[in-house]
N, C-alpha and C. Protein backbone atom coordinates (compact mmCIF):
# COMPACT_ATOMS: atom_id res chain seq x y z
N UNK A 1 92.39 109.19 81.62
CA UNK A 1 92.52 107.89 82.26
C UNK A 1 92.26 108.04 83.75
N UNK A 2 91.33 107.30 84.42
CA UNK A 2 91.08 107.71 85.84
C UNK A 2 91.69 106.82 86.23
N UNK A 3 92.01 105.56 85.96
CA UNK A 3 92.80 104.33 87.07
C UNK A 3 94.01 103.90 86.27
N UNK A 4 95.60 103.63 86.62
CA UNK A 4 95.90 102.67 86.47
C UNK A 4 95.51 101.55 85.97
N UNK A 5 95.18 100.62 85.07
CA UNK A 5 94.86 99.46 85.59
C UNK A 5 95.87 98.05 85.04
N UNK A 6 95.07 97.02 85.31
CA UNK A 6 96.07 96.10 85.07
C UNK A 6 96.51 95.96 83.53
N UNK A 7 96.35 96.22 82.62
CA UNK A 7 96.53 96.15 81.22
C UNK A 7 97.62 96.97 81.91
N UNK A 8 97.62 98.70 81.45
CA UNK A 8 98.73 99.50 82.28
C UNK A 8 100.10 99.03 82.70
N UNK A 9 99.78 98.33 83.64
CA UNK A 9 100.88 98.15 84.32
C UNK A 9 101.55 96.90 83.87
N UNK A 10 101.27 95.46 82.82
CA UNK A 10 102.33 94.99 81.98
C UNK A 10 102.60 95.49 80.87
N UNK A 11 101.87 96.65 79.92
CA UNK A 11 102.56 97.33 79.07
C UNK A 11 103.53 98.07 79.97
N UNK A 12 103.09 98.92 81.18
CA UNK A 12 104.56 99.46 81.67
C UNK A 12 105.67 98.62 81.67
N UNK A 13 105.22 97.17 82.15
CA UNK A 13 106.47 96.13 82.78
C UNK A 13 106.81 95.75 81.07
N UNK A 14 106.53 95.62 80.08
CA UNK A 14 107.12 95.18 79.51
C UNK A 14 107.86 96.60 78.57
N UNK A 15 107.72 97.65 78.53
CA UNK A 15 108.79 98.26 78.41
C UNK A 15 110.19 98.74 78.96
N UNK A 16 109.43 98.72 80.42
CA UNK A 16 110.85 98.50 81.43
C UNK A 16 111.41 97.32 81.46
N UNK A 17 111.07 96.32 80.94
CA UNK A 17 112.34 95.12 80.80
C UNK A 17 113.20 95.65 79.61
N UNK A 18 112.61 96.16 78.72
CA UNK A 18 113.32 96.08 77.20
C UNK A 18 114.31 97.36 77.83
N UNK A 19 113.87 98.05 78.23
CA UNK A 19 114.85 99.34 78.92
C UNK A 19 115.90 99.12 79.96
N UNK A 20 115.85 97.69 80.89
CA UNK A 20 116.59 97.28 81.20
C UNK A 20 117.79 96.02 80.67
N UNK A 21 117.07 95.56 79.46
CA UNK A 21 117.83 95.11 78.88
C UNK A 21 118.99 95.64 78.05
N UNK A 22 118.86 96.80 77.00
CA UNK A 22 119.49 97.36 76.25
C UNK A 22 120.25 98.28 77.61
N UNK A 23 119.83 98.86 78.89
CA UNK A 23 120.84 99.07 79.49
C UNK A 23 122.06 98.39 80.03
N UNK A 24 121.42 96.87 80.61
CA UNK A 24 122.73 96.15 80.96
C UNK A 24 123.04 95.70 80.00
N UNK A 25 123.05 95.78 78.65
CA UNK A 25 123.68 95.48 77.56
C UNK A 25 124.66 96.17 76.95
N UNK A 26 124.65 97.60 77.05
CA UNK A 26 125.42 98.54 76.50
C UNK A 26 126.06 99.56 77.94
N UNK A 27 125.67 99.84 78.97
CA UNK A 27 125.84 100.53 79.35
C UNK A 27 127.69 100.44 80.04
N UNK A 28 127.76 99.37 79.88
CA UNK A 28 129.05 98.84 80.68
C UNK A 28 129.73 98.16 78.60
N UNK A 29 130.31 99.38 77.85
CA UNK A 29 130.74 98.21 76.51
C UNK A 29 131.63 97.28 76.95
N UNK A 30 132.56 97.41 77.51
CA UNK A 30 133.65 96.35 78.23
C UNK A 30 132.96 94.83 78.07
N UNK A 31 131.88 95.36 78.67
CA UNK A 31 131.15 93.81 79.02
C UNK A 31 130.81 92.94 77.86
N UNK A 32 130.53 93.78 76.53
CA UNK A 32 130.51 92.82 75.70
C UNK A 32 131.62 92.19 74.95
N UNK A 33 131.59 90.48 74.89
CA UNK A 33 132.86 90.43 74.17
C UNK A 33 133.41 90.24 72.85
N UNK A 34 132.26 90.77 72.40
CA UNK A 34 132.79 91.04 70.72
C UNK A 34 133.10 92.29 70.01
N UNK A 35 133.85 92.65 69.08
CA UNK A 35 133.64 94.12 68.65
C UNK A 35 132.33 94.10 67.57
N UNK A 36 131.86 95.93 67.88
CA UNK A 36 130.94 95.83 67.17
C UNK A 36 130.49 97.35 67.04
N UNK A 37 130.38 97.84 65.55
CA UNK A 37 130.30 99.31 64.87
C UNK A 37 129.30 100.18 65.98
N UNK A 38 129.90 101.34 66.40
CA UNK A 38 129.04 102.33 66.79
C UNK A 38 128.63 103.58 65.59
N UNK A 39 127.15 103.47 65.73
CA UNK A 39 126.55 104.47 64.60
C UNK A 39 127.24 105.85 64.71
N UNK A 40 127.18 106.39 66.09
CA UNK A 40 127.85 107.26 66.30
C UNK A 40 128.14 107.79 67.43
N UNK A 41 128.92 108.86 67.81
CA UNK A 41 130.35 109.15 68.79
C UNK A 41 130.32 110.52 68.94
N UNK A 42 129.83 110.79 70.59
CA UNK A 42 129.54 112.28 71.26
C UNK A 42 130.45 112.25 72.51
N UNK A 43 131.62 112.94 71.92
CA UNK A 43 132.49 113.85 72.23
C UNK A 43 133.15 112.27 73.22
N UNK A 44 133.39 111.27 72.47
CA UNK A 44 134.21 110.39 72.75
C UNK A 44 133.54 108.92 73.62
N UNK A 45 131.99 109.38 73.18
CA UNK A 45 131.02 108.34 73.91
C UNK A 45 130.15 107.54 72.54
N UNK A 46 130.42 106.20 72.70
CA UNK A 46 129.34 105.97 72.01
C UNK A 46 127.81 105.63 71.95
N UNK A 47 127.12 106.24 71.12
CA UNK A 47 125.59 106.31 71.29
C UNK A 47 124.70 105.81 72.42
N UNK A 48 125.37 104.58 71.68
CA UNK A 48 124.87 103.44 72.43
C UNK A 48 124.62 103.12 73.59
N UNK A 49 126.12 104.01 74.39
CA UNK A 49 126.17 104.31 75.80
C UNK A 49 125.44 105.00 76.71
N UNK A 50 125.07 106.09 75.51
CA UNK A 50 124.19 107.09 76.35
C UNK A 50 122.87 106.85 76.37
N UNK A 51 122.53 105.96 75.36
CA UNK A 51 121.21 105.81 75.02
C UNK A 51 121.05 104.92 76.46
N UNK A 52 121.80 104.11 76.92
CA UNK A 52 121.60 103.04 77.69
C UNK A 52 121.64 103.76 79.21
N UNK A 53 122.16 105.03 79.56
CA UNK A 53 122.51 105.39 80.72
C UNK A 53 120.93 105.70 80.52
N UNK A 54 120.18 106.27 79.83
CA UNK A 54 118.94 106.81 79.73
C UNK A 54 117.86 105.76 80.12
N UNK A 55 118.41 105.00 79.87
CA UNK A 55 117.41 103.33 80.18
C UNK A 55 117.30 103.25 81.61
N UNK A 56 118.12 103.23 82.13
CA UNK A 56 117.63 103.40 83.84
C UNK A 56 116.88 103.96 84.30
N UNK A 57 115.80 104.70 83.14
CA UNK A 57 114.70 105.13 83.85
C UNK A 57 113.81 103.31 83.84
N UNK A 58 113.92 102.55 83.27
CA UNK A 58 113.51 101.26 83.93
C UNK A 58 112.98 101.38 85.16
N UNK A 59 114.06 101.40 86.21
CA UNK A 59 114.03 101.09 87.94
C UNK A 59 112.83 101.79 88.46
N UNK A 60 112.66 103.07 87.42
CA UNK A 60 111.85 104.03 88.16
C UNK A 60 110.63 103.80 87.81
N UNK A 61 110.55 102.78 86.76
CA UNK A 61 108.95 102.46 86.15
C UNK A 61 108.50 101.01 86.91
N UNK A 62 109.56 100.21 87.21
CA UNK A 62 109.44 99.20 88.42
C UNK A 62 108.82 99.19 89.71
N UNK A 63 109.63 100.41 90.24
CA UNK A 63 109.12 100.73 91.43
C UNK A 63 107.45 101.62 91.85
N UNK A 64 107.60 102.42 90.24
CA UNK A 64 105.97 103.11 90.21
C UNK A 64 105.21 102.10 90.29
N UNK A 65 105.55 100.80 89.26
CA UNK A 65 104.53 100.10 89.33
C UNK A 65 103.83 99.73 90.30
N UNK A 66 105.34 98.95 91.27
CA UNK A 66 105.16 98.13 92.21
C UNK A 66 104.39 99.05 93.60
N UNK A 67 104.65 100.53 93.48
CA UNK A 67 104.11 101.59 94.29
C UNK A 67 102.13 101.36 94.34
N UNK A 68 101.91 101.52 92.87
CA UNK A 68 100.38 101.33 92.62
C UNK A 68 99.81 100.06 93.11
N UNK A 69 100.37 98.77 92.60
CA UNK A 69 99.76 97.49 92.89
C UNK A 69 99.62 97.45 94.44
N UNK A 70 100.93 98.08 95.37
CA UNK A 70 100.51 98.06 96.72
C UNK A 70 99.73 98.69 97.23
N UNK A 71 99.44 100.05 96.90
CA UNK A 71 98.15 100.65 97.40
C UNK A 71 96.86 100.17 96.89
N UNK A 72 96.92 99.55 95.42
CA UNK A 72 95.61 99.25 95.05
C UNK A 72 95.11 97.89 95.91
N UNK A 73 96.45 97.33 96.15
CA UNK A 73 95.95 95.90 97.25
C UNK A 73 95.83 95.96 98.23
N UNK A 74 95.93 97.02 98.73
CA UNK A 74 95.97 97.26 100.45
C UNK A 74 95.02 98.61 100.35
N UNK A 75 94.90 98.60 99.57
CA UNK A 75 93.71 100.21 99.93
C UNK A 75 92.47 99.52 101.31
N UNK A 76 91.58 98.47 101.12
CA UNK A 76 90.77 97.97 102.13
C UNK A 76 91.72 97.76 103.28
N UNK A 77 92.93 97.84 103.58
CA UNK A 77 93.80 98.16 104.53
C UNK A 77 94.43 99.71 105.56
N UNK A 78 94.09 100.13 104.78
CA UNK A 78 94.57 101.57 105.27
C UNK A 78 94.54 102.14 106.37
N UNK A 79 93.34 101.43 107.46
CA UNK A 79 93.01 101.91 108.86
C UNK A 79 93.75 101.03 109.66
N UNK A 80 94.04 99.67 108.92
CA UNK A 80 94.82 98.47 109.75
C UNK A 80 96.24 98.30 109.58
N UNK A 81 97.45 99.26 110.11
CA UNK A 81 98.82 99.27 109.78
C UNK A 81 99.36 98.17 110.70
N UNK A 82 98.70 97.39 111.27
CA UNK A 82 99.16 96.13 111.56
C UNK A 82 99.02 94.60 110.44
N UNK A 83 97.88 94.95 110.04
CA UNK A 83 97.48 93.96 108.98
C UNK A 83 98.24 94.16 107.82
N UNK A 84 98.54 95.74 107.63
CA UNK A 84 99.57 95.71 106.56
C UNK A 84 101.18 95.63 106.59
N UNK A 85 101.44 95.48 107.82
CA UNK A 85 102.52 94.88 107.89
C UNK A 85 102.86 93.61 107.82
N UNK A 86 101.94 92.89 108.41
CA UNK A 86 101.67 91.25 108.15
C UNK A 86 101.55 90.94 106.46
N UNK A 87 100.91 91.84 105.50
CA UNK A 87 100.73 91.80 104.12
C UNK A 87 102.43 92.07 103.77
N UNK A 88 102.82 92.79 104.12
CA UNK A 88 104.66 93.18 103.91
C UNK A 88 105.49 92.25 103.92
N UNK A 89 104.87 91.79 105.19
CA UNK A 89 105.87 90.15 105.83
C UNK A 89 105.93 89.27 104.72
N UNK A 90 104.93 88.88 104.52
CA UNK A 90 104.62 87.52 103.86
C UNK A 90 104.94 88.16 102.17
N UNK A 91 104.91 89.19 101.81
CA UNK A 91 105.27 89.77 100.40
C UNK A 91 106.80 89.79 100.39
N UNK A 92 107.39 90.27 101.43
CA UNK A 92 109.14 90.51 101.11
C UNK A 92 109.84 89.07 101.25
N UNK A 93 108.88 87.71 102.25
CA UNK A 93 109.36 86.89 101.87
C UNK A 93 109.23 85.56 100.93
N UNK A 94 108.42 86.12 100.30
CA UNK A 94 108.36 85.49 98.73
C UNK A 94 109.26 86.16 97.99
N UNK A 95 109.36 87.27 97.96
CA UNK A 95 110.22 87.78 96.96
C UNK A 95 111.34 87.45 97.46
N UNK A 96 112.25 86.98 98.35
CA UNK A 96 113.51 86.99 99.13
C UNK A 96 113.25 85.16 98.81
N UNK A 97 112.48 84.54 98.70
CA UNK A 97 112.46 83.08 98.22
C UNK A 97 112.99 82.68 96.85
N UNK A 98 112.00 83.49 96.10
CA UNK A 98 112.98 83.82 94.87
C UNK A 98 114.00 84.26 94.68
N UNK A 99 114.72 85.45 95.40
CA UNK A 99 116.19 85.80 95.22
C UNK A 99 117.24 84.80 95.81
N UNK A 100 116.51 83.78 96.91
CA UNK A 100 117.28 82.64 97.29
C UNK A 100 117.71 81.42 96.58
N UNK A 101 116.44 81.42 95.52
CA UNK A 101 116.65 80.05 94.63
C UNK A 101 117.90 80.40 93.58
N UNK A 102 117.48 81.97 93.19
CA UNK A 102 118.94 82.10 92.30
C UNK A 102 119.61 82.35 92.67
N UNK A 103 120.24 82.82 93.84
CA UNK A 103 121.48 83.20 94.61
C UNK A 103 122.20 81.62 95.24
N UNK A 104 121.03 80.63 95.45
CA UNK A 104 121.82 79.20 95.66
C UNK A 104 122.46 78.51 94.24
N UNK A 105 121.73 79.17 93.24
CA UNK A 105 122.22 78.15 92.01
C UNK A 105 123.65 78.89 91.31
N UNK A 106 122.89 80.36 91.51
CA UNK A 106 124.80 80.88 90.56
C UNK A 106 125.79 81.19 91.23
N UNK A 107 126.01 81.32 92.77
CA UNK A 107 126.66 82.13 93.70
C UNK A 107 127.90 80.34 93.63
N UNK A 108 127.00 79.57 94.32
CA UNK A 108 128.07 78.57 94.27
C UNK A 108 128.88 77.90 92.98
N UNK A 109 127.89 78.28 91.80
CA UNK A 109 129.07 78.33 90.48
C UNK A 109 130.04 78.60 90.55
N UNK A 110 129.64 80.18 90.72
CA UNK A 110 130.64 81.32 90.84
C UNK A 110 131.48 80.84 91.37
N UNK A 111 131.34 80.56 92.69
CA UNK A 111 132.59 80.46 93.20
C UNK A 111 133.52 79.11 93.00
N UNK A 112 132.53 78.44 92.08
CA UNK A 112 133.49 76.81 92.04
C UNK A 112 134.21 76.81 90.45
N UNK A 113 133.73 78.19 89.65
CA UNK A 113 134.60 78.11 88.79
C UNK A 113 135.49 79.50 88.93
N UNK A 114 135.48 80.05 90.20
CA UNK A 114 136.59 81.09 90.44
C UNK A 114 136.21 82.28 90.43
N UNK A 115 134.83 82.56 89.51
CA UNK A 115 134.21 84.31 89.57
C UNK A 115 134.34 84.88 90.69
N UNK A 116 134.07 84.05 91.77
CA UNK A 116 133.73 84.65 93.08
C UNK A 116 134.88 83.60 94.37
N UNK A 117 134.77 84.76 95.20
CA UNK A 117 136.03 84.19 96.36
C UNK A 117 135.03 83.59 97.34
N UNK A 118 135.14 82.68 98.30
CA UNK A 118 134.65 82.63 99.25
C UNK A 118 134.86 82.91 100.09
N UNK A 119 133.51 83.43 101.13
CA UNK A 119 133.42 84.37 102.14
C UNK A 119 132.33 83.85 102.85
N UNK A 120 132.43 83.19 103.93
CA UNK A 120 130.91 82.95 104.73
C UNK A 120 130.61 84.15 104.92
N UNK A 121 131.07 85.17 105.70
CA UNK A 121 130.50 86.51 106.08
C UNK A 121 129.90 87.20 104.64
N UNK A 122 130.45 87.32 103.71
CA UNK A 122 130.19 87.74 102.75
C UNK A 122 128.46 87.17 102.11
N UNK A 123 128.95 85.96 102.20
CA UNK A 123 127.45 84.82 101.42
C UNK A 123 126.41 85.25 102.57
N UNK A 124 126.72 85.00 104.12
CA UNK A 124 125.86 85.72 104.19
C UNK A 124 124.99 87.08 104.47
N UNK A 125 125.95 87.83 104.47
CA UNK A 125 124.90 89.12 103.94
C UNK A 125 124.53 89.31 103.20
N UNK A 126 124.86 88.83 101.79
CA UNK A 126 124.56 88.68 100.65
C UNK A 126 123.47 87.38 100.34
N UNK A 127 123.30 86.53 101.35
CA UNK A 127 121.77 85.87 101.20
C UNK A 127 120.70 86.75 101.79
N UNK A 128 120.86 87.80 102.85
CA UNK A 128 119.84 88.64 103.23
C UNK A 128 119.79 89.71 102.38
N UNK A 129 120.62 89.88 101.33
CA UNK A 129 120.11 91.42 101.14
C UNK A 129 120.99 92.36 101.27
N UNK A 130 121.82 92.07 102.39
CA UNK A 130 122.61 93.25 103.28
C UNK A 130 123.88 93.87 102.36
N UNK A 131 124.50 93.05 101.65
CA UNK A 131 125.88 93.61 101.23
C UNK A 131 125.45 92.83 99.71
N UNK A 132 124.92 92.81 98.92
CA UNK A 132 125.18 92.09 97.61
C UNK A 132 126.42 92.59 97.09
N UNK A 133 126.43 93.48 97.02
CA UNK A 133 128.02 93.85 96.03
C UNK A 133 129.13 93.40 96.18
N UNK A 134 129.32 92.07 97.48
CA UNK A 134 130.28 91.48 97.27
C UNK A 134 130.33 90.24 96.07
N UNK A 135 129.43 90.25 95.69
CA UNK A 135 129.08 89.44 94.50
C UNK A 135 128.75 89.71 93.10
N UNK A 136 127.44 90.62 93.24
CA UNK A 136 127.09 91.61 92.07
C UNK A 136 126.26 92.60 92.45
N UNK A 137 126.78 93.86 91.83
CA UNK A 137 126.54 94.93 91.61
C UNK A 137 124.99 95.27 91.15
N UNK A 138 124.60 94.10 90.49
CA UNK A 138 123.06 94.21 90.01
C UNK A 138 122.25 94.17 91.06
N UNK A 139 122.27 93.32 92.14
CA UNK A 139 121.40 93.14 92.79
C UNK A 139 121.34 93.95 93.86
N UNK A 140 121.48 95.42 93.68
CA UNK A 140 121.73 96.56 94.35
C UNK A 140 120.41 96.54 95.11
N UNK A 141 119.11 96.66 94.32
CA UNK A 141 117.89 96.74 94.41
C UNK A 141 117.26 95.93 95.39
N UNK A 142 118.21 94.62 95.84
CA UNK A 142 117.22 94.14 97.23
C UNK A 142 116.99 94.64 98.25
N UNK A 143 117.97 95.46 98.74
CA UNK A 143 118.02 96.42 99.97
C UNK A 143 116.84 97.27 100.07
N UNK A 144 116.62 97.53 98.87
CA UNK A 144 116.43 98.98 98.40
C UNK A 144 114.79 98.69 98.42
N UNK A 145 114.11 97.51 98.22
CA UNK A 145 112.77 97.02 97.51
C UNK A 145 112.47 96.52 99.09
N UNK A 146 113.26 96.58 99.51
CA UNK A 146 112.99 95.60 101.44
C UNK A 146 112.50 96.98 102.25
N UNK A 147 113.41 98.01 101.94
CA UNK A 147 112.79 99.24 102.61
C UNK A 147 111.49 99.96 101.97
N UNK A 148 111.26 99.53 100.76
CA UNK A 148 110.02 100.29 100.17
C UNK A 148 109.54 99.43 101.09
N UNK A 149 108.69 98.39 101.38
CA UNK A 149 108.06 97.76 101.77
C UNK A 149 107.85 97.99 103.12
N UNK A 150 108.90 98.15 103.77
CA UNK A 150 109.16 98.63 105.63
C UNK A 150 108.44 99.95 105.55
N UNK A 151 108.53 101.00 104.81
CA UNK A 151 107.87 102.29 104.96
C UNK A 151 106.77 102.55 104.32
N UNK A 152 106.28 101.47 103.34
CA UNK A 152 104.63 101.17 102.92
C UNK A 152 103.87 101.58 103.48
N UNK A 153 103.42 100.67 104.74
CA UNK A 153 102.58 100.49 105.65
C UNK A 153 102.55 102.44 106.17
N UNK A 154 103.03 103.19 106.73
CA UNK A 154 103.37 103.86 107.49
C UNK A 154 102.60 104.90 106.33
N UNK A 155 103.09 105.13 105.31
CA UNK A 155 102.54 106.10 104.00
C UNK A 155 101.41 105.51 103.84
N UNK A 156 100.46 104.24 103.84
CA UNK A 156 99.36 103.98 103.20
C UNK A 156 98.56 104.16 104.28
N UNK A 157 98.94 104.39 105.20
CA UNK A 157 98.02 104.73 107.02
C UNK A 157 97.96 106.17 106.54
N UNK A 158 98.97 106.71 106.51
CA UNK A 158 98.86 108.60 106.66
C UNK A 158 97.95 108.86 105.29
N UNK A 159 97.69 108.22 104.20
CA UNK A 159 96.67 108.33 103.61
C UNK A 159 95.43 108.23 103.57
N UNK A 160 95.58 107.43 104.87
CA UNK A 160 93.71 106.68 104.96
C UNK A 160 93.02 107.81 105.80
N UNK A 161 91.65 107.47 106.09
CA UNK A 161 90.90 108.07 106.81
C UNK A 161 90.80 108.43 108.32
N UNK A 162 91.87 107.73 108.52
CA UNK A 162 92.11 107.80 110.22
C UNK A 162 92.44 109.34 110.97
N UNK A 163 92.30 109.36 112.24
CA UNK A 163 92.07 110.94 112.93
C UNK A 163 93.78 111.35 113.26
N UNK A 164 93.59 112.40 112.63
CA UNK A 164 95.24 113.06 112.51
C UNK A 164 95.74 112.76 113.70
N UNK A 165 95.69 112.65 115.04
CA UNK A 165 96.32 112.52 116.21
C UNK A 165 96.57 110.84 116.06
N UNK A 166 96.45 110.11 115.02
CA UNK A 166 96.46 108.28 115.42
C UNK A 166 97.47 108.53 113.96
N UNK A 167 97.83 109.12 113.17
CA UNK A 167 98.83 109.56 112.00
C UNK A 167 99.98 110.22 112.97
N UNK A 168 99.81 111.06 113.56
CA UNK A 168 100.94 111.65 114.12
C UNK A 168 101.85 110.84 115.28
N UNK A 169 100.71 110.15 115.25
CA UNK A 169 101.46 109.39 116.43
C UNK A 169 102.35 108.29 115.72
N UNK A 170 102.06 107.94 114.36
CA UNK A 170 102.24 106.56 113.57
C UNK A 170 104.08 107.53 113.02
N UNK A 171 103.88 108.51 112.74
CA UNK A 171 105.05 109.24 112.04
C UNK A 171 106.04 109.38 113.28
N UNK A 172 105.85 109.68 114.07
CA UNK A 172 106.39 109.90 115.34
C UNK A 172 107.08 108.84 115.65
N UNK A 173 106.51 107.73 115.83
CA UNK A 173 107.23 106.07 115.56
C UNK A 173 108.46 105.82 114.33
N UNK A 174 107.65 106.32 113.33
CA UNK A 174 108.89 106.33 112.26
C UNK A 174 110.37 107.46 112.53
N UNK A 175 109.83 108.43 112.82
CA UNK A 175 110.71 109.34 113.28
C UNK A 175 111.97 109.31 114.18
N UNK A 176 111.17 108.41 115.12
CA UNK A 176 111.97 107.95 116.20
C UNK A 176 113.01 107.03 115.85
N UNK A 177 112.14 105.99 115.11
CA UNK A 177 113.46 104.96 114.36
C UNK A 177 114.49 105.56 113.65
N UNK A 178 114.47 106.30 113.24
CA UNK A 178 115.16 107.28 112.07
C UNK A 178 116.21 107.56 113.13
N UNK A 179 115.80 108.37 114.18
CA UNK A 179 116.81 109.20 115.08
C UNK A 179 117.74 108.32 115.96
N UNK A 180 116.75 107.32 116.45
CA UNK A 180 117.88 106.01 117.24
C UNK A 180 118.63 105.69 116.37
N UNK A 181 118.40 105.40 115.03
CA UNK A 181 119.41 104.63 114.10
C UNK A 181 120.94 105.47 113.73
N UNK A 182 120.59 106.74 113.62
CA UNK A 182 121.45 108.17 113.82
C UNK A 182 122.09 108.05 114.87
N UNK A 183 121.21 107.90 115.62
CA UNK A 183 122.39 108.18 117.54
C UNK A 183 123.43 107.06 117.85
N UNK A 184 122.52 105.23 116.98
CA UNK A 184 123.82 104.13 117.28
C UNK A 184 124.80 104.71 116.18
N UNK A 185 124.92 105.24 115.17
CA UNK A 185 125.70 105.58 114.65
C UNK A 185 126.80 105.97 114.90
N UNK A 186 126.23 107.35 115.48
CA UNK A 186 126.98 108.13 116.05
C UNK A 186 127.89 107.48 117.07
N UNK A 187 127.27 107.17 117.78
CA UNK A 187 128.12 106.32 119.13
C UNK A 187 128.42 105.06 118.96
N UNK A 188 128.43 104.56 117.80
CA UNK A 188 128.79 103.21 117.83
C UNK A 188 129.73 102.97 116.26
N UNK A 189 129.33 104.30 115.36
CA UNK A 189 130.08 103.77 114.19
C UNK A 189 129.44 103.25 113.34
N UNK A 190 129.50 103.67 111.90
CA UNK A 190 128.60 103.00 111.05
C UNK A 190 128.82 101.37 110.64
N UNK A 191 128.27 100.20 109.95
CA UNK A 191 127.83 99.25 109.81
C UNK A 191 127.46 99.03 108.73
N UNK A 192 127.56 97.50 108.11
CA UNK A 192 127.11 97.60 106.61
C UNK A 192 126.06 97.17 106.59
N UNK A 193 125.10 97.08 107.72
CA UNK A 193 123.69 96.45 107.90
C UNK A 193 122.75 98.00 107.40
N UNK A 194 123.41 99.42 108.43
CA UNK A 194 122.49 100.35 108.06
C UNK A 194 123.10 101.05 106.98
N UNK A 195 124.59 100.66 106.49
CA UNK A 195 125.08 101.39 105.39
C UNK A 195 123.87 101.05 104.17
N UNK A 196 123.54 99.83 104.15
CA UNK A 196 122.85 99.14 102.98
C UNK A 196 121.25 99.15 103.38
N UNK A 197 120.80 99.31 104.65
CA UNK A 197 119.29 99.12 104.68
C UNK A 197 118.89 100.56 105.03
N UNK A 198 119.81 101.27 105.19
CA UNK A 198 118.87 102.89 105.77
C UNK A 198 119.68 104.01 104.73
N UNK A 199 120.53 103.25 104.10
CA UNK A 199 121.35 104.53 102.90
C UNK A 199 119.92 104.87 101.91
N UNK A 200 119.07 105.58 102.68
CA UNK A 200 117.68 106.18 101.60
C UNK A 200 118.08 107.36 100.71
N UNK A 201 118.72 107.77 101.63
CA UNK A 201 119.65 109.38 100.27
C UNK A 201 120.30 108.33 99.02
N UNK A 202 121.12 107.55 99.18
CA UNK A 202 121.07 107.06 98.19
C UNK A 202 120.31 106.79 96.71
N UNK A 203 119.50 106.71 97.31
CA UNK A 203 118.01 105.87 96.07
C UNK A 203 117.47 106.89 96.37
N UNK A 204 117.46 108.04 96.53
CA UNK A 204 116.33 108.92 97.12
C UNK A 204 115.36 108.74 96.23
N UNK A 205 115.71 109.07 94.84
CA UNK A 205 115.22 109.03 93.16
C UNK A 205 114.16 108.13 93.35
N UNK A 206 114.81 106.76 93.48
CA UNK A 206 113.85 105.71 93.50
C UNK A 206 112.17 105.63 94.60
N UNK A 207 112.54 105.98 95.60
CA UNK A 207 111.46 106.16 96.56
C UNK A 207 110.46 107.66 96.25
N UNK A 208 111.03 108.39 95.25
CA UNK A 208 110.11 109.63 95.28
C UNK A 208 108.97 109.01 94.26
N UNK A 209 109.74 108.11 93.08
CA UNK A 209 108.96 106.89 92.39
C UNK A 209 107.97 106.47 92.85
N UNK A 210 107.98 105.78 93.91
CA UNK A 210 106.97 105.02 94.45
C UNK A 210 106.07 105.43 95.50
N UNK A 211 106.52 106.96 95.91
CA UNK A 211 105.33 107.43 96.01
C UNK A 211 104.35 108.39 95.33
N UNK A 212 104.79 108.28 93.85
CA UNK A 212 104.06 109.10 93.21
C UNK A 212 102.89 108.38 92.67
N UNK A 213 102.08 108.43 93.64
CA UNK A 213 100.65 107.10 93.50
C UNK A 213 99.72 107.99 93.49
């Protein structure tokens, strides 16, 4: 197979839904509220469970995907890491349009039939992205899909054809951000803005994903 191509990548997407389904289905049994027979039981786990912890390779077939479609759309980009940041812009906020339409329709449910407490501070970091887990735990991944996108541009430059001294200089920029963000730390105390937008050890897993292009 020499390309990816688009066939590819909704057979990928449609096995990683089914892999994310049977995970948030089983992986948490609590969550379901009926009883119901496990085939079988390893060393006090059922099957079902493990089969489902295994399903989270999902995230990692998400993010490959979403890794390829951006280089394949920005490849005629590669010399212009300004233009592809402008392509970033306008991509993270469509996707953040959509996480807004459903975060306006179930969040205020939530909280009007009691799931959820209210918190202006809370709602909003949790309309940017910043803290979801005061709400749900699922939507771990916005943080996480906002920084693939911030460090795109920067990896699809150091790929292109450009003269190693106009790359070094581009990493050097990144570098730097890295180290200021370290030093307010340090002297200022951590924050749930960079706890949640720069925790990359976290997801490390996930980002080695998306650059395996």
């Amino acid at each position: 197979m020499d390309k990816f191509s688009i066939k590819h990548t909704q057979i990928a997407k449609g096995v990683a839904i089914m892999l994310m389904m049977y995970h948030h289905l089983f992986v948490v049994p609590e969550k379901i509220y009926y009883e119901y027979f496990s085939v079988l039981n390893i060393f006090g786990v059922d099957i079902q469970t493990i089969v489902a912890y295994f399903c989270k390779i999902c995230v990692g077939i998400f993010v490959f995907v979403s890794g390829i479609g951006l280089y394949y759309s920005n490849s005629n980009k590669q010399g212009n890491i300004i233009s592809q940041y402008k392509s970033m812009f306008f991509k993270a906020l469509r996707f953040l349009t959509n996480f807004w339409i459903i975060f306006l329709i179930f969040i205020p449910i939530g909280i009007f039939i009691g799931v959820y407490n209210f918190n202006i501070i809370d709602i909003v970091l949790a309309f940017f992205g910043i803290n979801t887990g005061s709400y749900t735990l699922e939507w771990w991944f916005v943080s996480c899909y906002l920084v693939l996108l911030f460090i795109f541009p920067c990896l699809n430059y150091l790929l292109s054809k450009q003269k190693i001294h106009k790359k070094i200089i581009v990493l050097i920029i990144y570098c730097g951000i890295y180290v200021s963000i370290k030093i307010i730390i340090y002297f200022f105390g951590s924050n749930i803005f960079f706890d949640n937008y720069f925790g990359i050890l976290k997801t490390l897993k996930y980002y080695l994903c998306f650059l395996w292009v």
